[in-house]
C-alpha atoms as a PDB file:
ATOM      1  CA  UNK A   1      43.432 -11.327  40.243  1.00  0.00           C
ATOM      2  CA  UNK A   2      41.252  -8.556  40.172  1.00  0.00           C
ATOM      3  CA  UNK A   3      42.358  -4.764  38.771  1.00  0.00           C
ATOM      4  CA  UNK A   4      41.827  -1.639  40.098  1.00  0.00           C
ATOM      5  CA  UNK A   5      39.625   0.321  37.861  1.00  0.00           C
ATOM      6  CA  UNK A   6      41.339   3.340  37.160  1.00  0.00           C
ATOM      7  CA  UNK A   7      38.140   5.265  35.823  1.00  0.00           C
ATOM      8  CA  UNK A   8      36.015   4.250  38.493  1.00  0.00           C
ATOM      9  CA  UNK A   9      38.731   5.719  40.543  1.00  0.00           C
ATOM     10  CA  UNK A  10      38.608   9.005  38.918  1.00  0.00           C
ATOM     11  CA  UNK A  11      34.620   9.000  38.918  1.00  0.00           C
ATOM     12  CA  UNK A  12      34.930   8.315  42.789  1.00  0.00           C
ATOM     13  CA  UNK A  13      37.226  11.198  43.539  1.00  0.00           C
ATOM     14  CA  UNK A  14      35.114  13.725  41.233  1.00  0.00           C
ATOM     15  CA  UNK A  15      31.911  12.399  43.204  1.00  0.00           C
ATOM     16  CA  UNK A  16      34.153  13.444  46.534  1.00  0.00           C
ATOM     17  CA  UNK A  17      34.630  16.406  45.200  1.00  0.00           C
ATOM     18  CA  UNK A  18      30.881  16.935  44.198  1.00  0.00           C
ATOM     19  CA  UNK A  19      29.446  15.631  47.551  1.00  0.00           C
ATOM     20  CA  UNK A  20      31.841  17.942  49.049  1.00  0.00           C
ATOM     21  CA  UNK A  21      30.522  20.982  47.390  1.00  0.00           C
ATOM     22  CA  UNK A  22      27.118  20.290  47.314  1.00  0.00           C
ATOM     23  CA  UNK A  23      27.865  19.370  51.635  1.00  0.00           C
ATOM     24  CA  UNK A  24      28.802  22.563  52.304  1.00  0.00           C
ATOM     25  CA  UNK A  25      27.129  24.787  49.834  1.00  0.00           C
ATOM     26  CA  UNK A  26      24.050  27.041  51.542  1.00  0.00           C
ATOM     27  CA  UNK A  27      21.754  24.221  50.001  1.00  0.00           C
ATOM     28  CA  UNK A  28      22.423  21.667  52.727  1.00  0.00           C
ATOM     29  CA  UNK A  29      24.717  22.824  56.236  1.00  0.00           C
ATOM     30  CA  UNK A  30      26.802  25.547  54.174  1.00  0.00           C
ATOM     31  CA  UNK A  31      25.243  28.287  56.563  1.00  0.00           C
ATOM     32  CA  UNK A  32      25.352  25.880  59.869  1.00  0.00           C
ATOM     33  CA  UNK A  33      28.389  25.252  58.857  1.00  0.00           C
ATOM     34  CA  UNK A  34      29.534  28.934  58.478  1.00  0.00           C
ATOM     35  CA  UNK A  35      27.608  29.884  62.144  1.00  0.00           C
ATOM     36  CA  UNK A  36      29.591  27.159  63.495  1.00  0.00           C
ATOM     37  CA  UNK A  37      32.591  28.277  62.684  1.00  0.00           C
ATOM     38  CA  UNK A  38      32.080  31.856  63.255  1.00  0.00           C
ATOM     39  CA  UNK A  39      32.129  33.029  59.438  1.00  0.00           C
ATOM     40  CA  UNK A  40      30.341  35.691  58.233  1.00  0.00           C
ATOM     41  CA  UNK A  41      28.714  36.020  54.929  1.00  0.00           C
ATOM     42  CA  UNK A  42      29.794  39.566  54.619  1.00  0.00           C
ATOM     43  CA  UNK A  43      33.201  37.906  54.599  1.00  0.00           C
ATOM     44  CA  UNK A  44      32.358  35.508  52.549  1.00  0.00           C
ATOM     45  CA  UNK A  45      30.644  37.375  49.523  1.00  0.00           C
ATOM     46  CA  UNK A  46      33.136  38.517  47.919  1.00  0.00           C
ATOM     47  CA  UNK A  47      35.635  35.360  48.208  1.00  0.00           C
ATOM     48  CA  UNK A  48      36.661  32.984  45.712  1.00  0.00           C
ATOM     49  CA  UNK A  49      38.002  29.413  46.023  1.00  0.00           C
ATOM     50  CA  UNK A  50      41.415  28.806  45.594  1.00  0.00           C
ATOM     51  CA  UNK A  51      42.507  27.406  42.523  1.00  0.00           C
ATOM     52  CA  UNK A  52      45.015  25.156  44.999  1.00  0.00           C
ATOM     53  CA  UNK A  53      41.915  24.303  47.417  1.00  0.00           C
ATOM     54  CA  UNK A  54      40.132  23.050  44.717  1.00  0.00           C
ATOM     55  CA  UNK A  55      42.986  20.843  43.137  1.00  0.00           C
ATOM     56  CA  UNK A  56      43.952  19.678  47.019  1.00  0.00           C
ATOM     57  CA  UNK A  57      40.431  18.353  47.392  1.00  0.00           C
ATOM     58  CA  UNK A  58      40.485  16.642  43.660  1.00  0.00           C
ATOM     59  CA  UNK A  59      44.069  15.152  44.965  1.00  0.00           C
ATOM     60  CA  UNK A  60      42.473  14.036  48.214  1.00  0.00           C
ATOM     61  CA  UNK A  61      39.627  12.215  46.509  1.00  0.00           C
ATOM     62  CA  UNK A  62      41.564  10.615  44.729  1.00  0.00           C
ATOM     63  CA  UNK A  63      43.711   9.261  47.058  1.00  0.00           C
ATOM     64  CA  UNK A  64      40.930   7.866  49.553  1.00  0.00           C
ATOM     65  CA  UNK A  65      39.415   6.535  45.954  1.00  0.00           C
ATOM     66  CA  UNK A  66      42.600   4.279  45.230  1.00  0.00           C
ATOM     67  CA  UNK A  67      42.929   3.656  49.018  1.00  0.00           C
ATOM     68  CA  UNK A  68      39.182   2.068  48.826  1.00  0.00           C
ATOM     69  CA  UNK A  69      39.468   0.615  45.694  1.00  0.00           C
ATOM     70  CA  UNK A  70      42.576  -1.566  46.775  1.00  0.00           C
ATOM     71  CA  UNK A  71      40.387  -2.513  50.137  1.00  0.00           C
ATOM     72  CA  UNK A  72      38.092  -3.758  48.498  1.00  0.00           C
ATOM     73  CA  UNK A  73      39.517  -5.614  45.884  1.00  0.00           C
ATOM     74  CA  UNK A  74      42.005  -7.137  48.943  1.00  0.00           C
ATOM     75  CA  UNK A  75      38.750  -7.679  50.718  1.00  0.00           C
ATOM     76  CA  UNK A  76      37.188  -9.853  48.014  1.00  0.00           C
ATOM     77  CA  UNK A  77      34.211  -7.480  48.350  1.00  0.00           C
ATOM     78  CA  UNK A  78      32.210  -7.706  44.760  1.00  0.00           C
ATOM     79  CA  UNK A  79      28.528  -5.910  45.249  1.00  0.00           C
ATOM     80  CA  UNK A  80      26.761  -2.780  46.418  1.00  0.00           C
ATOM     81  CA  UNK A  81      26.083  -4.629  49.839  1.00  0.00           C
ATOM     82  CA  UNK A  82      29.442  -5.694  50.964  1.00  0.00           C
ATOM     83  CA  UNK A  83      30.720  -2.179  49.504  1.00  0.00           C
ATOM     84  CA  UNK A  84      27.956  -0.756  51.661  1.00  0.00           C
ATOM     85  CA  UNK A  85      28.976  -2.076  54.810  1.00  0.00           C
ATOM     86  CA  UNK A  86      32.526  -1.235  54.381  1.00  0.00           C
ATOM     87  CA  UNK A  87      32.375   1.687  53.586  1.00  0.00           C
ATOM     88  CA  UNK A  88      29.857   1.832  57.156  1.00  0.00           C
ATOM     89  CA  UNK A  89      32.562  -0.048  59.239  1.00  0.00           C
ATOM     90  CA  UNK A  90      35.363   2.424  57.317  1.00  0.00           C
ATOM     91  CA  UNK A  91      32.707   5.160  58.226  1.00  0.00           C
ATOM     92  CA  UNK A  92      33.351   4.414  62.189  1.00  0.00           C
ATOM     93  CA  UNK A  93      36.319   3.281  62.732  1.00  0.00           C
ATOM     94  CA  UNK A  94      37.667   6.697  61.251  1.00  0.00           C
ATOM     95  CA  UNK A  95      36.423   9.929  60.491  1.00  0.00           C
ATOM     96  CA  UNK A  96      33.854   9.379  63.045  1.00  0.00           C
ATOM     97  CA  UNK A  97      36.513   8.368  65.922  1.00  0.00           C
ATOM     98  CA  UNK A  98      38.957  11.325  64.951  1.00  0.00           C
ATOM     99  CA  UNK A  99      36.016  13.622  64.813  1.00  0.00           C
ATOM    100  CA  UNK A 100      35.240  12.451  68.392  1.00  0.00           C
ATOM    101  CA  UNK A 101      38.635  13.080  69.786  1.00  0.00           C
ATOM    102  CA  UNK A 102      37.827  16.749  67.767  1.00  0.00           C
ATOM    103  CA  UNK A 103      35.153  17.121  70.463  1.00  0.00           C
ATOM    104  CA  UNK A 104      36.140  15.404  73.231  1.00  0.00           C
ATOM    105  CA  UNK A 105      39.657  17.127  73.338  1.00  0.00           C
ATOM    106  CA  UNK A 106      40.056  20.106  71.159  1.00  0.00           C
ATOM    107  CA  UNK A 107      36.077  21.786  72.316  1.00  0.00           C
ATOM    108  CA  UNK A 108      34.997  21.468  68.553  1.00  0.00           C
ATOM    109  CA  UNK A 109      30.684  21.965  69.278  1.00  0.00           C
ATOM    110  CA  UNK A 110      29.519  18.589  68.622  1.00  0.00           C
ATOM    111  CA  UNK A 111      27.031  19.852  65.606  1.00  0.00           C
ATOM    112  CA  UNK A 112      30.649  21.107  63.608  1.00  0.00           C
ATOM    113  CA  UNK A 113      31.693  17.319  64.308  1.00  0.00           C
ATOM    114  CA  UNK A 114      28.284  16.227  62.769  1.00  0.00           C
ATOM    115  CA  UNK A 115      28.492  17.932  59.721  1.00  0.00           C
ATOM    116  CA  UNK A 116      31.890  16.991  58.989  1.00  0.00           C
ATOM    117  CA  UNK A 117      31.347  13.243  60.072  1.00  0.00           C
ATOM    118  CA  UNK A 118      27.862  13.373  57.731  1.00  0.00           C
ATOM    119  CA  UNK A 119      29.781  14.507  54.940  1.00  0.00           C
ATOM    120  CA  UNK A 120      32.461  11.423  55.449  1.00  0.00           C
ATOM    121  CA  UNK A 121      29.492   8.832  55.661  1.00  0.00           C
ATOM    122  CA  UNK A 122      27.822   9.798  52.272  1.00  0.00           C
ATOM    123  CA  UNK A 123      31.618  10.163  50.648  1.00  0.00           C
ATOM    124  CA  UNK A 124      32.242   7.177  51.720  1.00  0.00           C
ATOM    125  CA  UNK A 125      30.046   5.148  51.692  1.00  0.00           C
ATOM    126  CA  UNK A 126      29.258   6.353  48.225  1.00  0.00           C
ATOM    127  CA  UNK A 127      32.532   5.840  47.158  1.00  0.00           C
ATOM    128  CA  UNK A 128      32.756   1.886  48.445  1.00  0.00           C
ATOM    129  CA  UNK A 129      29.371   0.813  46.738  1.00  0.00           C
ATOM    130  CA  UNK A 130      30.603   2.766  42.715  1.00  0.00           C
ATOM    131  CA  UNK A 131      34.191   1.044  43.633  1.00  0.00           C
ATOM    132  CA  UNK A 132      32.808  -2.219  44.537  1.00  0.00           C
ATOM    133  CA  UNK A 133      30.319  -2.730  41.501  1.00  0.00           C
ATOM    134  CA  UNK A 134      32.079  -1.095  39.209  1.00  0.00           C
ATOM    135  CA  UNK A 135      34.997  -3.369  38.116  1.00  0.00           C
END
């Protein structure tokens, strides 16, 4: 019977965190992101992350880490591919199906949704493929 690897856990949730960051920074949809939501940067300039923000997300990754790391060991799934197409059918069947409720019933703009649901597909999906190869 196969373990869960408890580092590879803890590298998946820091790479959650990272992808998160990096998501949302100005470098990638950080501005859309911001226009979207209605923020502006004059209130944003002097702001500071939350020490408990930053610890929630770290707690989140890794929960969703262990959560995918026990799918796919209960799954049998043992290479990048099989990871890959996991984490795609994970990918889906939820964040992009609660997203679409988000829009359908609760009038969030479709290109919020996008971001959000982009940012899910590369966490996850990265997160399946370094869980499923490295055992």
């Amino acid at each position: 019977m196969l373990r869960i690897n408890y580092l590879a856990v803890v590298v998946a949730a820091v790479a959650f965190f990272g992808v998160g960051a990096l998501w949302y920074s100005p470098l990638l949809f950080g501005n859309a992101y911001m226009r979207l939501r209605g923020i502006t940067s004059a209130a944003t300039t002097n702001a500071q992350i939350p020490v408990g923000g930053i610890i929630s997300e770290l707690v989140r990754g890794l929960v969703v880490a262990y959560v995918l790391a026990r799918l796919l060991i209960l799954l049998g799934v043992n290479n990048w591919l099989g990871a890959a197409q996991l984490g795609l059918w994970l990918w889906i069947g939820f964040p992009v199906m609660i997203l679409l409720s988000s829009v359908i019933h609760e009038n969030v703009p479709w290109p919020l949704a996008a971001i959000h649901s982009g940012d899910w597909f590369v966490k996850i999906t990265l997160m399946t493929v370094l869980l499923g190869v490295w055992r």
